[in-house]
Each structure stands twice: as C-alpha cells, then as structure tokens.
N, C-alpha and C. Protein backbone atom coordinates (compact mmCIF):
# COMPACT_ATOMS: atom_id res chain seq x y z
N UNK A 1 -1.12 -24.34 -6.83
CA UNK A 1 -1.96 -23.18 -6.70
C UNK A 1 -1.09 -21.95 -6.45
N UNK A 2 -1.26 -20.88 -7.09
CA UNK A 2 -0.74 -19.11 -6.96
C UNK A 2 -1.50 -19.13 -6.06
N UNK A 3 -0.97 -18.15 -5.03
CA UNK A 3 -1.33 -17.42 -4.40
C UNK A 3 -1.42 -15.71 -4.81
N UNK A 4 -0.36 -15.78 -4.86
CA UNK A 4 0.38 -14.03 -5.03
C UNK A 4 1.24 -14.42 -6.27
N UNK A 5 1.56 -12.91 -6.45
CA UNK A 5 2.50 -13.18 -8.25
C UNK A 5 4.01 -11.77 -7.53
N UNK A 6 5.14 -11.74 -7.25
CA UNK A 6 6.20 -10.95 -7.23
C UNK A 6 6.90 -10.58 -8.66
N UNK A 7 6.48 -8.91 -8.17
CA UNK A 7 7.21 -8.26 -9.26
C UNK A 7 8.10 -7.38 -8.86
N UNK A 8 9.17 -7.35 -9.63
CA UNK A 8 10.32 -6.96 -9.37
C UNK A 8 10.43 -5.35 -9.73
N UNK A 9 11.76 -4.57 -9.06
CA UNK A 9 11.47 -3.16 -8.98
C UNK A 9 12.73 -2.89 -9.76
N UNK A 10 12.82 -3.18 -11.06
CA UNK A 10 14.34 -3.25 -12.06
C UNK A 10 15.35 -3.80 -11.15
N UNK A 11 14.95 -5.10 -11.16
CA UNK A 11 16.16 -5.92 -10.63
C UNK A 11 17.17 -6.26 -11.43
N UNK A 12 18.53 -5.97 -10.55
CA UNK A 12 20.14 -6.09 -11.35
C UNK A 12 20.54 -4.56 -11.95
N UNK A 13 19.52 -3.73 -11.80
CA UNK A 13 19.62 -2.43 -12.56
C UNK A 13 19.82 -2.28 -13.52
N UNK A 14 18.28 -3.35 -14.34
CA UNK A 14 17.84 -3.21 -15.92
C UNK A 14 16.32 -2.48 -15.20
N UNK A 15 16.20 -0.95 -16.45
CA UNK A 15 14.87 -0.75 -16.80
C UNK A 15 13.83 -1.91 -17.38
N UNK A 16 13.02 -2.28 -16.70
CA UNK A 16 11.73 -2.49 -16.84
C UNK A 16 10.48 -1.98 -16.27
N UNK A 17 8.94 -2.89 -16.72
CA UNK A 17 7.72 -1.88 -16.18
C UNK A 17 8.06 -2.11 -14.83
N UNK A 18 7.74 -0.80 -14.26
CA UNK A 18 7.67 -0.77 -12.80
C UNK A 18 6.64 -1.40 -12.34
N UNK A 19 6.92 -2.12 -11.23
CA UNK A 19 6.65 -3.04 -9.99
C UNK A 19 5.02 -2.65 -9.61
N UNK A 20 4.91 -0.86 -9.72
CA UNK A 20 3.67 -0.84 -9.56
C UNK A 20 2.90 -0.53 -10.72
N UNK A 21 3.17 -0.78 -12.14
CA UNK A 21 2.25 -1.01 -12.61
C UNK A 21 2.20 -2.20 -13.07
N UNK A 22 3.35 -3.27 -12.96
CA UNK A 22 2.94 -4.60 -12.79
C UNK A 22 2.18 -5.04 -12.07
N UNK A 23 2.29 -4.97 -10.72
CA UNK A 23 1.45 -5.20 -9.90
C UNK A 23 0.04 -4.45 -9.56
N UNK A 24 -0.34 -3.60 -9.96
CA UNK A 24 -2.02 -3.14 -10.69
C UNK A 24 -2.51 -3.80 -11.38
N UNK A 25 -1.66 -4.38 -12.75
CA UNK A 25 -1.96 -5.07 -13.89
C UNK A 25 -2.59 -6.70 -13.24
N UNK A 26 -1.55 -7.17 -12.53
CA UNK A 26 -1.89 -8.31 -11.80
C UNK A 26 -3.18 -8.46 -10.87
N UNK A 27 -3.63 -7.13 -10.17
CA UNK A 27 -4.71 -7.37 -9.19
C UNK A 27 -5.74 -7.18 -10.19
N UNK A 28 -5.58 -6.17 -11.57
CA UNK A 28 -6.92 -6.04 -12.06
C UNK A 28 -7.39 -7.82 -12.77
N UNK A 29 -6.32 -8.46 -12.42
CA UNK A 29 -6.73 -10.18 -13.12
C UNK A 29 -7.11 -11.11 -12.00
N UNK A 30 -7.27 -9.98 -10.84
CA UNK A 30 -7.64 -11.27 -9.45
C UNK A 30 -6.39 -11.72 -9.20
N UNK A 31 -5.25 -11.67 -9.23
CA UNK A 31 -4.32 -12.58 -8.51
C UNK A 31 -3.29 -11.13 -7.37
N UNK A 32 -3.51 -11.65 -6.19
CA UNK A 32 -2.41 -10.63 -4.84
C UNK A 32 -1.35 -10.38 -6.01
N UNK A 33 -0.44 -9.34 -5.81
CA UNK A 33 0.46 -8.97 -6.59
C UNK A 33 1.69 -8.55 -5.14
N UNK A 34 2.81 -9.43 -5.00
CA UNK A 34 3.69 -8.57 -4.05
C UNK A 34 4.62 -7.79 -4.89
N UNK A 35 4.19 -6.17 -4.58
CA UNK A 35 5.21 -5.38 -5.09
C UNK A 35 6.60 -5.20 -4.34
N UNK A 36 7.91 -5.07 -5.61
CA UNK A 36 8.94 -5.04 -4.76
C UNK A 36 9.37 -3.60 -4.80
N UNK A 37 9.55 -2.75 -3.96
CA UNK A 37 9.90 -1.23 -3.69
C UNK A 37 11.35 -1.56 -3.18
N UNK A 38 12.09 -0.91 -3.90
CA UNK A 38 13.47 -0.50 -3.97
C UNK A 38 14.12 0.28 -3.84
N UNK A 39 15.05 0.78 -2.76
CA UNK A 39 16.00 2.15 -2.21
C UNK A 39 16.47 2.80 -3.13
N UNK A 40 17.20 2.14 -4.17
CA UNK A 40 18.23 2.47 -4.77
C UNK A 40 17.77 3.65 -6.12
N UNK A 41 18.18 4.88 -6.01
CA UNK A 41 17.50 5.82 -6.90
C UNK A 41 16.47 6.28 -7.07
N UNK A 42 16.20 6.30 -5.20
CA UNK A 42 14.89 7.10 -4.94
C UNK A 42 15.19 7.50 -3.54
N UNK A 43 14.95 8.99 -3.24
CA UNK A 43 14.90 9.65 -2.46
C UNK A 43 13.73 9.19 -1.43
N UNK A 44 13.92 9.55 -0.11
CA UNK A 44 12.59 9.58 0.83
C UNK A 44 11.20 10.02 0.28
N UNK A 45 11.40 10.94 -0.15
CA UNK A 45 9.91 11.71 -1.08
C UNK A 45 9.22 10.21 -1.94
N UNK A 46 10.44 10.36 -2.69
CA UNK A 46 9.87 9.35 -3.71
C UNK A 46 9.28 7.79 -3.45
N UNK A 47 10.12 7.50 -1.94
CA UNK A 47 9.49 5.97 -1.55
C UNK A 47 8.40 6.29 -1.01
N UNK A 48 8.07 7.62 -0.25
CA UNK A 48 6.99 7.46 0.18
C UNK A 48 5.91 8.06 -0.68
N UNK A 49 5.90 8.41 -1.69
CA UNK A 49 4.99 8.30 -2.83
C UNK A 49 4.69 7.68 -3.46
N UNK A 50 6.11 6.72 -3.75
CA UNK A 50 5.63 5.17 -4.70
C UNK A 50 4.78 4.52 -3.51
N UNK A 51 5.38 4.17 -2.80
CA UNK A 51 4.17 3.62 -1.92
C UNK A 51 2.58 3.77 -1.44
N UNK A 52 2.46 5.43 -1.25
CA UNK A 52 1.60 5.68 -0.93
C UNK A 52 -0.09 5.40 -2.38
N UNK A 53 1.18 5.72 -3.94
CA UNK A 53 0.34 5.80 -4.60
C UNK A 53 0.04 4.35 -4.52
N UNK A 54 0.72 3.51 -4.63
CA UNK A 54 0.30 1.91 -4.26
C UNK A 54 -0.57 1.78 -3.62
N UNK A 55 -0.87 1.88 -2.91
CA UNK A 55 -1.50 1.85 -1.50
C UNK A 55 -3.10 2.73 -2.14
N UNK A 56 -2.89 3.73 -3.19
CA UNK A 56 -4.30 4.25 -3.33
C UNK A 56 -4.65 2.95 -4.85
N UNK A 57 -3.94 2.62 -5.39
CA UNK A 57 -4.19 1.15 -6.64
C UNK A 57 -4.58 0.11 -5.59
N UNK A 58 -4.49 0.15 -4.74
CA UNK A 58 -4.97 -1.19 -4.02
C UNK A 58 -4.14 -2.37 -3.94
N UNK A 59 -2.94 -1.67 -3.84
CA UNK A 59 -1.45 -2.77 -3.82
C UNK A 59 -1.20 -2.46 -2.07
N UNK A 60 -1.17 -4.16 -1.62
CA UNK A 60 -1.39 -3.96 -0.02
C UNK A 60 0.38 -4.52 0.01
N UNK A 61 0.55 -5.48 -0.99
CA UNK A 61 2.16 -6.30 -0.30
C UNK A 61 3.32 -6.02 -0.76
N UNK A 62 4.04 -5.29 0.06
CA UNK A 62 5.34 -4.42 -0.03
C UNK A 62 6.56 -5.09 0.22
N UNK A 63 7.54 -5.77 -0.67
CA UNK A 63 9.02 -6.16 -0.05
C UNK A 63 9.51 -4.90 -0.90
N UNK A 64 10.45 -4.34 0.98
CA UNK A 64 10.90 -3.77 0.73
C UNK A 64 12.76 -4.21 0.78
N UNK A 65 13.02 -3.38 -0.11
CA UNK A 65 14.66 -3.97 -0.39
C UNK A 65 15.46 -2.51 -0.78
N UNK A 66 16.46 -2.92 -0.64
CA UNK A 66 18.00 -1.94 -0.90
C UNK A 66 18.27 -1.65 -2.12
N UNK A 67 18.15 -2.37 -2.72
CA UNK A 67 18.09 -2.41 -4.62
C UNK A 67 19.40 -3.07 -5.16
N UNK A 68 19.96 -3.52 -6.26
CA UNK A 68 21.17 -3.66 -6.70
C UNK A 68 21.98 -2.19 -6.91
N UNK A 69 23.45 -2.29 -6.96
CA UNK A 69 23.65 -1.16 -7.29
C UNK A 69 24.03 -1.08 -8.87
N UNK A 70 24.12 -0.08 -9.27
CA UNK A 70 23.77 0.57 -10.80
C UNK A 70 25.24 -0.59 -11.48
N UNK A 71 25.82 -0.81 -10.92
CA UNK A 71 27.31 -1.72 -11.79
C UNK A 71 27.42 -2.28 -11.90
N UNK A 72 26.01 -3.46 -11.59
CA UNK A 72 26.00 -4.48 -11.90
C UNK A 72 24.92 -4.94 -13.20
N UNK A 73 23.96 -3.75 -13.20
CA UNK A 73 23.36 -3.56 -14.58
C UNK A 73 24.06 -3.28 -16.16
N UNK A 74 23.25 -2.91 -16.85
CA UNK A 74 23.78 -2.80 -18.46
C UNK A 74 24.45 -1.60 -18.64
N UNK A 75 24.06 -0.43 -17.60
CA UNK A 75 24.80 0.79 -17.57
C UNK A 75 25.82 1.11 -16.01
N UNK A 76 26.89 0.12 -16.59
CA UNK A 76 27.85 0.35 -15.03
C UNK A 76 28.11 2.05 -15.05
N UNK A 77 28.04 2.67 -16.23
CA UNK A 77 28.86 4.27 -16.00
C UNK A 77 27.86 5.33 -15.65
N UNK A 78 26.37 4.56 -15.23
CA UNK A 78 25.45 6.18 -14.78
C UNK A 78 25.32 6.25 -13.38
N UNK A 79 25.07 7.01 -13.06
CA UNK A 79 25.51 7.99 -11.59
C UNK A 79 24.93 7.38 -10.76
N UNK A 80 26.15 7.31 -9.56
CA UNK A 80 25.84 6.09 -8.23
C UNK A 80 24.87 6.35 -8.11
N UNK A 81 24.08 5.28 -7.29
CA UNK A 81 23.04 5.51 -6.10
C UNK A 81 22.18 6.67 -5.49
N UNK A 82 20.94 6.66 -5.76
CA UNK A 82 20.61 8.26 -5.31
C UNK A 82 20.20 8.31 -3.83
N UNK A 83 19.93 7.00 -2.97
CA UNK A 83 19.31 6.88 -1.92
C UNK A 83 19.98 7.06 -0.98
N UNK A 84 19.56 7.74 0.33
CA UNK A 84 20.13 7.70 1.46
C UNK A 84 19.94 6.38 2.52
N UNK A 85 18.51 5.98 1.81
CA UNK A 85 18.03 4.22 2.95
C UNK A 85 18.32 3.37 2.11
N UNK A 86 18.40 2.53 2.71
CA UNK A 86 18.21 0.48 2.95
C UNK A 86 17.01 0.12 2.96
N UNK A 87 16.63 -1.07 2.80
CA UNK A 87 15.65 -1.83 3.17
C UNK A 87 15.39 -1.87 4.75
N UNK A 88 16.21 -1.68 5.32
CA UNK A 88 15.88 -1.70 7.07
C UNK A 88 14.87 -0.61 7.44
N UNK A 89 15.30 0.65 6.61
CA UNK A 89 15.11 2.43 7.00
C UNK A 89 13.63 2.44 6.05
N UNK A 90 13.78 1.93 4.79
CA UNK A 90 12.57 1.84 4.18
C UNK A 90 11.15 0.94 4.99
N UNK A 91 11.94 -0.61 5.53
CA UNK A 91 10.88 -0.87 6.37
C UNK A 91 10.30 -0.26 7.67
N UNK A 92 10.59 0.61 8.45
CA UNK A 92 10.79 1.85 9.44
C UNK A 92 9.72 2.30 9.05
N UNK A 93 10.66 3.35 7.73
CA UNK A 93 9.41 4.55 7.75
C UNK A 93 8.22 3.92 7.25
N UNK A 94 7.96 2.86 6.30
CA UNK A 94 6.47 2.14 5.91
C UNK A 94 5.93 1.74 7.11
N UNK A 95 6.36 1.32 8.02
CA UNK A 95 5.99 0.65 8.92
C UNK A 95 4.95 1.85 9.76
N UNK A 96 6.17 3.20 10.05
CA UNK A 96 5.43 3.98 10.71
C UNK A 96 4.71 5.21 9.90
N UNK A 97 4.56 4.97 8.81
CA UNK A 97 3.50 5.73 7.75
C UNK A 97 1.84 4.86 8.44
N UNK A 98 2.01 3.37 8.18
CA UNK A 98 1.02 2.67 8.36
C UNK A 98 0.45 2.39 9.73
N UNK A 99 1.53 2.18 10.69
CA UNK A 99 0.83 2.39 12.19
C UNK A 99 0.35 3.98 13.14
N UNK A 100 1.18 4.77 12.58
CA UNK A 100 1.43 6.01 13.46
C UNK A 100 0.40 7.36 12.29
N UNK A 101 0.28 6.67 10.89
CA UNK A 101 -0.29 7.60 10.23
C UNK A 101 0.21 8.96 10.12
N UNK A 102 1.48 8.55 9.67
CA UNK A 102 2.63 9.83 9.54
C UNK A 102 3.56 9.67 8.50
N UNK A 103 3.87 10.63 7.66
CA UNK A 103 5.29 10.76 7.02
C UNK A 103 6.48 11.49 7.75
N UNK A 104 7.45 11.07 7.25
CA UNK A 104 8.73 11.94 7.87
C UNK A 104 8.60 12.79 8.33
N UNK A 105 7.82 13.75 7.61
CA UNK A 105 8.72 15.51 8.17
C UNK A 105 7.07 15.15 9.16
N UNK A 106 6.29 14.57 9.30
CA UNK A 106 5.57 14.96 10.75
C UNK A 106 4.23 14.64 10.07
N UNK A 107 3.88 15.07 9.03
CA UNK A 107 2.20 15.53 7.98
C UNK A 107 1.64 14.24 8.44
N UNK A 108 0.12 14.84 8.91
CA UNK A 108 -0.60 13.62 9.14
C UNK A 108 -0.72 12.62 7.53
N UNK A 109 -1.51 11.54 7.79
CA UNK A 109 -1.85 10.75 6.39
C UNK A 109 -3.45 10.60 6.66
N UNK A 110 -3.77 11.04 5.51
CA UNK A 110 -5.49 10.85 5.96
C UNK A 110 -5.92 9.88 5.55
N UNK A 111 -5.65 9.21 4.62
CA UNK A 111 -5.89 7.64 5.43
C UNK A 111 -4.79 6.44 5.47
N UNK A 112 -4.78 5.92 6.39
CA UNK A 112 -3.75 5.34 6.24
C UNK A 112 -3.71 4.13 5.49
N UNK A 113 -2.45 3.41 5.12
CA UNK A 113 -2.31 2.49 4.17
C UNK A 113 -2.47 0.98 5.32
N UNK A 114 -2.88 -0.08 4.25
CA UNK A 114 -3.28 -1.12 4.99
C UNK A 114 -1.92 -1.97 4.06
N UNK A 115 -0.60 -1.74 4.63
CA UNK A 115 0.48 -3.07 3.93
C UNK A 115 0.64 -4.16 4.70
N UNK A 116 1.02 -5.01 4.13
CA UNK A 116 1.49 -6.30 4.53
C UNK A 116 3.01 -6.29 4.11
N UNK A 117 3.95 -5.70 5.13
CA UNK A 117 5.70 -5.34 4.57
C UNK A 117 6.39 -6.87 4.80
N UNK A 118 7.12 -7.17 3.87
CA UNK A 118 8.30 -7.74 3.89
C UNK A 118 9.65 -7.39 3.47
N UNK A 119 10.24 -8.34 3.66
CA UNK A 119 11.80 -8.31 3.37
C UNK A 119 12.46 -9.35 2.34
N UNK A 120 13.83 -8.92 2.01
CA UNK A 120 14.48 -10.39 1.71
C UNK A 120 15.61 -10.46 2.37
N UNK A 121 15.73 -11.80 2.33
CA UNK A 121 17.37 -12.52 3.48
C UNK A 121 17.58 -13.73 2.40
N UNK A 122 18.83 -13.60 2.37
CA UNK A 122 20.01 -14.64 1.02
C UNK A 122 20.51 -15.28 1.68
N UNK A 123 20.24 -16.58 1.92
CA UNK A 123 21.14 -17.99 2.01
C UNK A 123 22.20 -17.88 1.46
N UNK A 124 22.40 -17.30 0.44
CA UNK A 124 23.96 -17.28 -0.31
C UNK A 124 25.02 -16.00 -0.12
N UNK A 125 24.42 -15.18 1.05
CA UNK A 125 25.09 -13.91 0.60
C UNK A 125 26.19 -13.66 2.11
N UNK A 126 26.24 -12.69 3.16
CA UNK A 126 27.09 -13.25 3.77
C UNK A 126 26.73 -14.20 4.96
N UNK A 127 27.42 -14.81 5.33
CA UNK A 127 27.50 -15.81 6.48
C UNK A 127 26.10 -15.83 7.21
N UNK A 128 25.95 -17.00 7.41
CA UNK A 128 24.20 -17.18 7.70
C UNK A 128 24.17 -16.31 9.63
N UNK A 129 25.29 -16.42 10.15
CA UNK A 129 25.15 -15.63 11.47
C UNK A 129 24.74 -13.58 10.98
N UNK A 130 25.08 -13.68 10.10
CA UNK A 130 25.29 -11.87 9.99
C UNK A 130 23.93 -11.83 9.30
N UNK A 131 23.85 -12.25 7.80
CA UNK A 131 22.35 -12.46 7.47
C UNK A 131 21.32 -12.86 8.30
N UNK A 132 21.15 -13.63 9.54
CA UNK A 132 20.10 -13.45 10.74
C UNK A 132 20.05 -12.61 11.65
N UNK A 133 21.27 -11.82 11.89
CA UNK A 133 21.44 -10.39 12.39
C UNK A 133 20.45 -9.49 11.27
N UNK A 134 20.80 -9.21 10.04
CA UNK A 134 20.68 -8.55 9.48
C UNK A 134 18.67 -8.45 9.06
N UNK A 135 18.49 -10.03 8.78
CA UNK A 135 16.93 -10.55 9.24
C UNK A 135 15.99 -9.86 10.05
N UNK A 136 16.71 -10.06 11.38
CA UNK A 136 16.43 -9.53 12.61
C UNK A 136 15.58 -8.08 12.82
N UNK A 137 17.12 -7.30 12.29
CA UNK A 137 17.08 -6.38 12.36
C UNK A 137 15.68 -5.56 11.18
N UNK A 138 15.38 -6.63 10.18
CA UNK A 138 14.21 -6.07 9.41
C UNK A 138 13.35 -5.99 10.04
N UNK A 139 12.93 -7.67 10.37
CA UNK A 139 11.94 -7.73 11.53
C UNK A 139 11.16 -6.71 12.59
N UNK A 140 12.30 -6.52 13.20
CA UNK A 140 12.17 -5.22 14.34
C UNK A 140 11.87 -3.73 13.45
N UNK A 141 12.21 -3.65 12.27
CA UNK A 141 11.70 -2.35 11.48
C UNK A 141 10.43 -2.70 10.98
N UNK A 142 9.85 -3.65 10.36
CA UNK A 142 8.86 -4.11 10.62
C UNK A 142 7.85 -4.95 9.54
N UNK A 143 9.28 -5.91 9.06
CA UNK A 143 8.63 -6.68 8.36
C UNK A 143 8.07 -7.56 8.61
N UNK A 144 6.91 -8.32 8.06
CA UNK A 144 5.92 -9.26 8.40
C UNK A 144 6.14 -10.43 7.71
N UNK A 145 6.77 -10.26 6.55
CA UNK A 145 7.24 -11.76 5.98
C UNK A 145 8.76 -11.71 5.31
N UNK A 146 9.47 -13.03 5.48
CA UNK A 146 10.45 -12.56 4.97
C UNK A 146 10.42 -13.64 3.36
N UNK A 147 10.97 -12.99 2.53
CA UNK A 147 10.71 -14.13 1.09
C UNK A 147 12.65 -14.10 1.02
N UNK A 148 13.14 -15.71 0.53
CA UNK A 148 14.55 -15.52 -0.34
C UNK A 148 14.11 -16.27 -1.45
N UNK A 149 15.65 -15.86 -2.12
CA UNK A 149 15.45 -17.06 -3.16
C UNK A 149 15.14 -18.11 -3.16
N UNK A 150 15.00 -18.75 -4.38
CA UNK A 150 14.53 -20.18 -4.23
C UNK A 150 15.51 -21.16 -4.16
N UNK A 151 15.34 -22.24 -3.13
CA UNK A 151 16.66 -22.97 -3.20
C UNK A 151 16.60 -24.59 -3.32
N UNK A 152 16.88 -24.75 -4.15
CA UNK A 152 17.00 -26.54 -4.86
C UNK A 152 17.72 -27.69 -3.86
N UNK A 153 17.64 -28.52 -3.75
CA UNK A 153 18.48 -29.58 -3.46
C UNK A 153 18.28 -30.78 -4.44
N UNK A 154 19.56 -31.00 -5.13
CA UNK A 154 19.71 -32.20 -5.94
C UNK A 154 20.01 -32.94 -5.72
C-alpha cells in the first residue's frame, strides 16, 4: 500500500518539473504528495514563497533539504549556489512561518500554513556520530520526520 508519493526538487542538479507541481499533480489523483524544497538556488524570498504557494495548492509535506550542488549535475560550469541556508535554516524559518505565523523580516501571515516538515539523514554520508549530530540538529529546527535512502541487505 502507498501512502504518500516523494517528489524531488531537481535532484543531482538536473532540471525537471518542479516538486510543486508534481506534487499538485499527485494530490489532484488522491495520493499525499511529500514535496521536496531545496536551498540550493533560492534565496529566502523564494523558499518562503515556494512554500507558502504550496501551502495555498494544498501541499501540507515538506522535506526540507540543502540541495546538491550545481557540479555534480549536467551543467558543472553555471554559477555556484545562490543560497545563503541549509536544510537546518530552511527547517527554522518553516517551522516558525507555521507556529509563530511570521516571515523573516517580521510580516504577519494571514493564514498560517498547516506542514508536516521533514528532513533527510544518509547512512552513507559522513560518519554515523556526525550525521546524528547533524539529525539532531534538524530535529530541534523542526523537523517532524526524518526520510533516508533506501537501504538493502543482501
């Protein structure tokens, strides 16, 4: 049984449809859609607009993440990184858009968004002590679930 369907926010840093209109596409078929919102080549403005417009499509489940960076995609030579956050800073400010009913510079939100935030944490990436630091530290910004890859045993 599906539960939910995860769509990705140009993962590896290939253009594809964005995450939120995959995930629109998915709820208008009945199935949860977790959208993945991504740091990387988006300003504060812009996460909290992709989100917010989410949030007016009726997209409630947010992993938020750091993004790949641009050199590991099909175009290693276009211009670094535009973001100043992480996935930590992104789960923060969603967190306190949705509890405190605020954006950054202060502006109320008239209504506020109802997310369900997560994260991701890699079994494969560094050392499982620093990656549960790093976990942690989502946690406390204020993720509610954490998803990794999928992992086999043969």
């Amino acid at each position: 049984m599906v539960t939910a369907a995860n769509f990705t926010d140009n993962a590896s840093a290939s253009a594809r449809m964005s995450s939120i209109a995959s995930s629109k596409l998915c709820l208008d078929l009945g199935l949860e859609p977790v959208m993945q919102l991504q740091a990387r080549d988006r300003s504060r403005v812009a996460l909290e607009s992709d989100a917010m417009g989410a949030s007016g499509l009726g997209i409630r489940n947010i992993l938020c993440l750091s993004g790949d960076h641009a050199c590991f995609g099909p175009s290693p030579m276009c211009k670094p990184d535009q973001s100043d956050m992480d996935a930590v800073q992104v789960l923060w400010m969603l967190r306190r858009m949705r509890d405190e009913g605020v954006y950054l510079d202060g502006r109320a939100i008239k209504q506020r968004p109802e997310w369900f935030l997560g994260a991701a944490a890699s079994p494969f990436g560094a050392p499982p002590k620093y990656e549960a630091i790093r976990a942690e530290k989502k946690v406390n910004a204020g993720a509610q679930f954490i998803q990794t890859q999928p992992i086999f045993d043969y």
